[in-house]
Protein backbone atom coordinates (compact mmCIF):
# COMPACT_ATOMS: atom_id res chain seq x y z
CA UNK A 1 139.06 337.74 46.90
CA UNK A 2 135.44 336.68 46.42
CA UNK A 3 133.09 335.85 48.85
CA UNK A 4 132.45 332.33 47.22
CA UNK A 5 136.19 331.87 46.11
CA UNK A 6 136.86 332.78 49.98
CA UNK A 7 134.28 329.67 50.94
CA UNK A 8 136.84 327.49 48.84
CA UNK A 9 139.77 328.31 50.17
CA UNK A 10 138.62 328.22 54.19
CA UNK A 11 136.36 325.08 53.67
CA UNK A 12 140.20 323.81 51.68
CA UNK A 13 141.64 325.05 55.44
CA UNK A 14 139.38 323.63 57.99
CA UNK A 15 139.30 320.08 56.37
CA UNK A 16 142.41 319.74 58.13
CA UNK A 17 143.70 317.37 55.18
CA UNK A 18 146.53 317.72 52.72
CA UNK A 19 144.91 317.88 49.50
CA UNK A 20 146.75 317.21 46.17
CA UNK A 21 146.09 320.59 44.18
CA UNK A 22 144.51 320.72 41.10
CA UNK A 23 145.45 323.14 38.23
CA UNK A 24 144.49 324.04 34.59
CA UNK A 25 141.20 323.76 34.42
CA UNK A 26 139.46 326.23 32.22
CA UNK A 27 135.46 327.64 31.93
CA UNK A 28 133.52 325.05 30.28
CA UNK A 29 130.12 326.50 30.18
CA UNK A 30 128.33 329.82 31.14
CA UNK A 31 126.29 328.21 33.52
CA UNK A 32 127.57 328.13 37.19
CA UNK A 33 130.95 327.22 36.02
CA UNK A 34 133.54 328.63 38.87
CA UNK A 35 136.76 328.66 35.87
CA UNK A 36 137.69 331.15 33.73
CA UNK A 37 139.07 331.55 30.04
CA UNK A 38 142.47 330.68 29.60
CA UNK A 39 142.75 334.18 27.64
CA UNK A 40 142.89 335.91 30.55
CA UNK A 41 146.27 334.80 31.23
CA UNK A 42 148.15 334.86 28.20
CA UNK A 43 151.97 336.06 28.70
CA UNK A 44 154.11 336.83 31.62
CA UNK A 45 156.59 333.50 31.92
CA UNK A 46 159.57 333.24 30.54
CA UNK A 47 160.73 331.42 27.88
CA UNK A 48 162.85 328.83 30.23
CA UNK A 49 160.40 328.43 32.47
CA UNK A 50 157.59 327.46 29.55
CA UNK A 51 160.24 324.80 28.12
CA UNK A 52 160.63 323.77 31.95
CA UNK A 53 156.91 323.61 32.61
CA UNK A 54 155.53 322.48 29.58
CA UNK A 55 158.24 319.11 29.62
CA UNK A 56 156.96 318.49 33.36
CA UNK A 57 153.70 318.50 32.33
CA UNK A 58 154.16 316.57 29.44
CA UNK A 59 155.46 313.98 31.90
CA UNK A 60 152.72 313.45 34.66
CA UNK A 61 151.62 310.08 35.36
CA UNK A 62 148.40 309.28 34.21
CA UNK A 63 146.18 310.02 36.85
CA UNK A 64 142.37 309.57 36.10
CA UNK A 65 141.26 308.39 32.60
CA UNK A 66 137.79 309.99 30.97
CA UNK A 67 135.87 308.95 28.49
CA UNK A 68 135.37 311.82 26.74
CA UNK A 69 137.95 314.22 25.27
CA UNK A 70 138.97 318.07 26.24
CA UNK A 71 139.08 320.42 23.75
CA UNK A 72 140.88 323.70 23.59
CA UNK A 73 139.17 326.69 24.69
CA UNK A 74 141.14 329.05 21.92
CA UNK A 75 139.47 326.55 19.60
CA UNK A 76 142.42 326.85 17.28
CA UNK A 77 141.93 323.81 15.10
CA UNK A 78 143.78 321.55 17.57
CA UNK A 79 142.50 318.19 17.47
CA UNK A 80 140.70 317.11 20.90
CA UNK A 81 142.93 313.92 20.77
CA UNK A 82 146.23 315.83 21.48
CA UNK A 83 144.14 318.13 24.21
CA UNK A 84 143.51 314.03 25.81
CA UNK A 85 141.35 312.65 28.27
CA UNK A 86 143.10 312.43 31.31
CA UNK A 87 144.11 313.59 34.58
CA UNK A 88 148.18 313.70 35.14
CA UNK A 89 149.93 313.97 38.57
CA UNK A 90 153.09 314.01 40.19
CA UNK A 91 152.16 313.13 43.32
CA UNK A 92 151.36 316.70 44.69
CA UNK A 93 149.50 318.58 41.59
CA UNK A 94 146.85 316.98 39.38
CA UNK A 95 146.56 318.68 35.82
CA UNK A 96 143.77 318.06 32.55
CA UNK A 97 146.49 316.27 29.98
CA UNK A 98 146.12 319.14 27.23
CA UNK A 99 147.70 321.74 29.93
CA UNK A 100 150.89 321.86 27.78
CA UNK A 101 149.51 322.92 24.91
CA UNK A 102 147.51 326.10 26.42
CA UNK A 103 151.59 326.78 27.70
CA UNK A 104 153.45 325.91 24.40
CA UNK A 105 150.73 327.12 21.90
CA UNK A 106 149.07 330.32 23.53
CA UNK A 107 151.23 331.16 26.25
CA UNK A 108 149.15 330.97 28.87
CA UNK A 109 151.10 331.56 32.07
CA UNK A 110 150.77 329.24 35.61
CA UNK A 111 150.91 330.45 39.08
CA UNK A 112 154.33 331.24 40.55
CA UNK A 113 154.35 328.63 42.95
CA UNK A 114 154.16 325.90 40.64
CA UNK A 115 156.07 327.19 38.47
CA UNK A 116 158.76 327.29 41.52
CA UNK A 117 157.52 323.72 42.27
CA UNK A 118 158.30 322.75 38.69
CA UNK A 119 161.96 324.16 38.96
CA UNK A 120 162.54 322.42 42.00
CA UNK A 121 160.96 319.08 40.73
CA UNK A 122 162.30 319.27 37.49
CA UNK A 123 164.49 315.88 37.99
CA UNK A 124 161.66 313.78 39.59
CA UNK A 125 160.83 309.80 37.49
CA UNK A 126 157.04 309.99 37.71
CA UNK A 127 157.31 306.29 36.51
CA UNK A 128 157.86 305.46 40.35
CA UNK A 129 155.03 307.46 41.17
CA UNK A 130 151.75 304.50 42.71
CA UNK A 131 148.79 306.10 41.63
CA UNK A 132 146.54 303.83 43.00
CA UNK A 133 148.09 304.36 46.20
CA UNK A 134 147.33 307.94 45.65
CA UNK A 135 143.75 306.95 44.90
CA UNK A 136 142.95 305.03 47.55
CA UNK A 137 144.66 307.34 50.26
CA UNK A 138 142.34 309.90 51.69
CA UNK A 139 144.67 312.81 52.00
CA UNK A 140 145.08 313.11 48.70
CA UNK A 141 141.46 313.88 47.45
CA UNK A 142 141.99 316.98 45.21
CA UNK A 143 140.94 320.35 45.44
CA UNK A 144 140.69 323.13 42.99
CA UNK A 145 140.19 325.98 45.65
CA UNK A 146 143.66 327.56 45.10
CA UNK A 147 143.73 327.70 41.66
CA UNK A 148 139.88 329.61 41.65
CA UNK A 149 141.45 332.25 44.08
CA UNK A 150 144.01 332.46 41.46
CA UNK A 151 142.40 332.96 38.78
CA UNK A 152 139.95 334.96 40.12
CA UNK A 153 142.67 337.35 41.97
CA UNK A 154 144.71 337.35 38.53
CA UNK A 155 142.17 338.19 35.90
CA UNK A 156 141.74 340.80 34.18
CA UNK A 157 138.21 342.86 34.93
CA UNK A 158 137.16 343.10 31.42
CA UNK A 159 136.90 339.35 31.31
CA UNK A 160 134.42 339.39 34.41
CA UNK A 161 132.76 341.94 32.56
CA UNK A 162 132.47 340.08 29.30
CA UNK A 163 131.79 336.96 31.15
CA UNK A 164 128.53 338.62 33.67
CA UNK A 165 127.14 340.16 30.07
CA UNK A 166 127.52 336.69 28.32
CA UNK A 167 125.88 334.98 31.10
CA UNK A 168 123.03 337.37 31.30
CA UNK A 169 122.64 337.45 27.34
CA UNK A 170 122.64 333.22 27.45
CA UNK A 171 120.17 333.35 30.42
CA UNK A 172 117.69 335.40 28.67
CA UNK A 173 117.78 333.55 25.17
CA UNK A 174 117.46 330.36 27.16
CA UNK A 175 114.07 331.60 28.74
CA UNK A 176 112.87 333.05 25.33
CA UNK A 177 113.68 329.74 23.83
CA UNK A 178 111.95 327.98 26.45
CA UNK A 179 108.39 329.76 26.74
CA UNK A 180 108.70 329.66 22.78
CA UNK A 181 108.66 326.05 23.16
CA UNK A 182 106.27 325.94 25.19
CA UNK A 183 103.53 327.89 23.71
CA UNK A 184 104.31 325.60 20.68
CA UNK A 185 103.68 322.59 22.74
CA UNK A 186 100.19 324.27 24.17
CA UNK A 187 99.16 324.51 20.61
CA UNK A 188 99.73 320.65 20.02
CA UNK A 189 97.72 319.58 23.01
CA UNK A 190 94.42 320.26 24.37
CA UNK A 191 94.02 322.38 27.55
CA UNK A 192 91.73 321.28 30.27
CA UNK A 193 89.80 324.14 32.98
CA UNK A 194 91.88 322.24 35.64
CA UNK A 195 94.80 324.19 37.36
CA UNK A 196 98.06 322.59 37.41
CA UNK A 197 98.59 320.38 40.34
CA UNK A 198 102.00 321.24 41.00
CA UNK A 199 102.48 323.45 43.74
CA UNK A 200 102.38 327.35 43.05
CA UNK A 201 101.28 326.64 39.30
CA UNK A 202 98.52 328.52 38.13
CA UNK A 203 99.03 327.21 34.54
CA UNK A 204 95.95 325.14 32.87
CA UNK A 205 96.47 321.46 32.90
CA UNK A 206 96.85 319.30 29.56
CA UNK A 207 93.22 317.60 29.17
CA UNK A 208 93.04 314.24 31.33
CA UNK A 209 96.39 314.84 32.56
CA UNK A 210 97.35 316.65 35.67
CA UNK A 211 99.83 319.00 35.27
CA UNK A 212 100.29 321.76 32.45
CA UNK A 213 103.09 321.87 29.89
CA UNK A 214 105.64 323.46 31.48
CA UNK A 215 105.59 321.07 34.86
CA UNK A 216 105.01 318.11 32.44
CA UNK A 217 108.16 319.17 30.81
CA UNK A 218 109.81 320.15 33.04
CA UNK A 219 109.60 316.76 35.04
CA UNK A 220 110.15 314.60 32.25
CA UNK A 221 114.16 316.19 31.95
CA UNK A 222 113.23 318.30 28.45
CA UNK A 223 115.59 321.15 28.20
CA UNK A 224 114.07 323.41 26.12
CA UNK A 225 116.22 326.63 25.13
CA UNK A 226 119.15 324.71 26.13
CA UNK A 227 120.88 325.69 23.01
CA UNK A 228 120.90 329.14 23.46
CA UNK A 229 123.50 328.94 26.49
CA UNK A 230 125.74 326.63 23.90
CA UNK A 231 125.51 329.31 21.50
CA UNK A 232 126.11 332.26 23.66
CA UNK A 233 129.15 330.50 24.98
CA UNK A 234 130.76 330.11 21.92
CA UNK A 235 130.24 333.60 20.95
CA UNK A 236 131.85 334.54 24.19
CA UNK A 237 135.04 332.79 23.06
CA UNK A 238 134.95 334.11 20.06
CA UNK A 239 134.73 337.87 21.45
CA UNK A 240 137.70 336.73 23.49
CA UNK A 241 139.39 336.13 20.27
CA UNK A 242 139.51 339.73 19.26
């Protein structure tokens, strides 16, 4: 297990509360994002238990409403409506409402014990199920750490692999992106003999401002080279495709 996925699961322990589990949630950017492809776990359930799992999940309550939409991380044409925008429960897991369809359409396998959970379960009437009870009780705040260690004990080491060069590649372009935007902006504006008066700059100051480009920037949110990690992202899918 990983040192950080480790820190999930004891921090999980010591809280001393019963936490509703969450499950299914997939890598959504290449920056700090503790989930992994859903590639990485393609096959290995039965076809019973996918029918089983895949008509459970289908009927979780609604949980948590978004505003925004998933999308599916084979990016197989599926529209993001039918991957949906909320949270579904049954009381004891929490799941992202497109779940199903990583199960039914790219047979991405779950871990055993919900699975078992699921076969045990299979009979429950979520429409009972008070979700605002669930929200407003304090045991029941979620937590993701078990399905991290999952993953992360499940996976495959190429994907780490892929994933460390991706994030390296997306990290660089991001920086080359950045100081390319930069000089360009240094170009536009007149320099001063000043030194920047944010602390450790050594960068000359804009003329009758204080601070150079890059703090100026910086502090007003700009997110120069942001594209790049975007972009390296969805190549990284894409190699994941092959």
């Amino acid at each position: 297990m990983n040192s950080w996925a480790a820190g999930f699961h004891i921090a999980s322990s010591l809280s001393g509360i019963q936490k509703m589990k969450l499950i299914g949630y997939w890598i959504g950017s290449l920056k700090d994002d503790p989930y992994l492809p859903p590639q990485a776990f393609v096959g290995g359930m039965e076809s019973a238990e996918k029918e089983q799992a895949t008509e459970y999940l289908d009927r979780g309550k609604v949980y948590i409403r978004y505003r925004g939409y998933s999308w599916c991380r084979f990016n197989c044409g599926t529209d993001d409506l039918e991957m949906g925008s909320s949270l579904l429960t049954d009381g004891e897991w929490v799941w992202p409402q497109g779940l199903s369809h990583y199960v039914r359409c790219h047979d991405v396998r779950l871990p055993e014990d919900f699975i078992e959970h699921v076969k045990q379960n299979q009979t429950n009437d979520f429409c009972t199920l008070d979700v605002d009870a669930l929200l407003k009780r304090p045991e029941t705040i979620e937590s993701d750490a078990e399905w991290i260690n999952w993953c992360h004990e499940n996976v495959p080491a190429s994907y780490i692999k892929k994933l460390e060069r991706y994030r390296i590649a997306a990290k660089r372009a991001y920086e080359e992106l950045r100081e390319a935007h930069f000089l360009d902006l240094e170009t536009e504006v007149e320099l001063s003999t000043e030194i920047c008066r944010y602390q450790g700059c050594t960068n000359l100051a804009m003329k009758e401002k204080y601070f150079c480009v890059r703090c100026a920037t910086r502090w007003g949110g700009r997110n120069a080279g942001e594209e790049a990690w975007s972009q390296k992202f969805s190549e990284f899918l894409d190699e994941l495709k092959s």
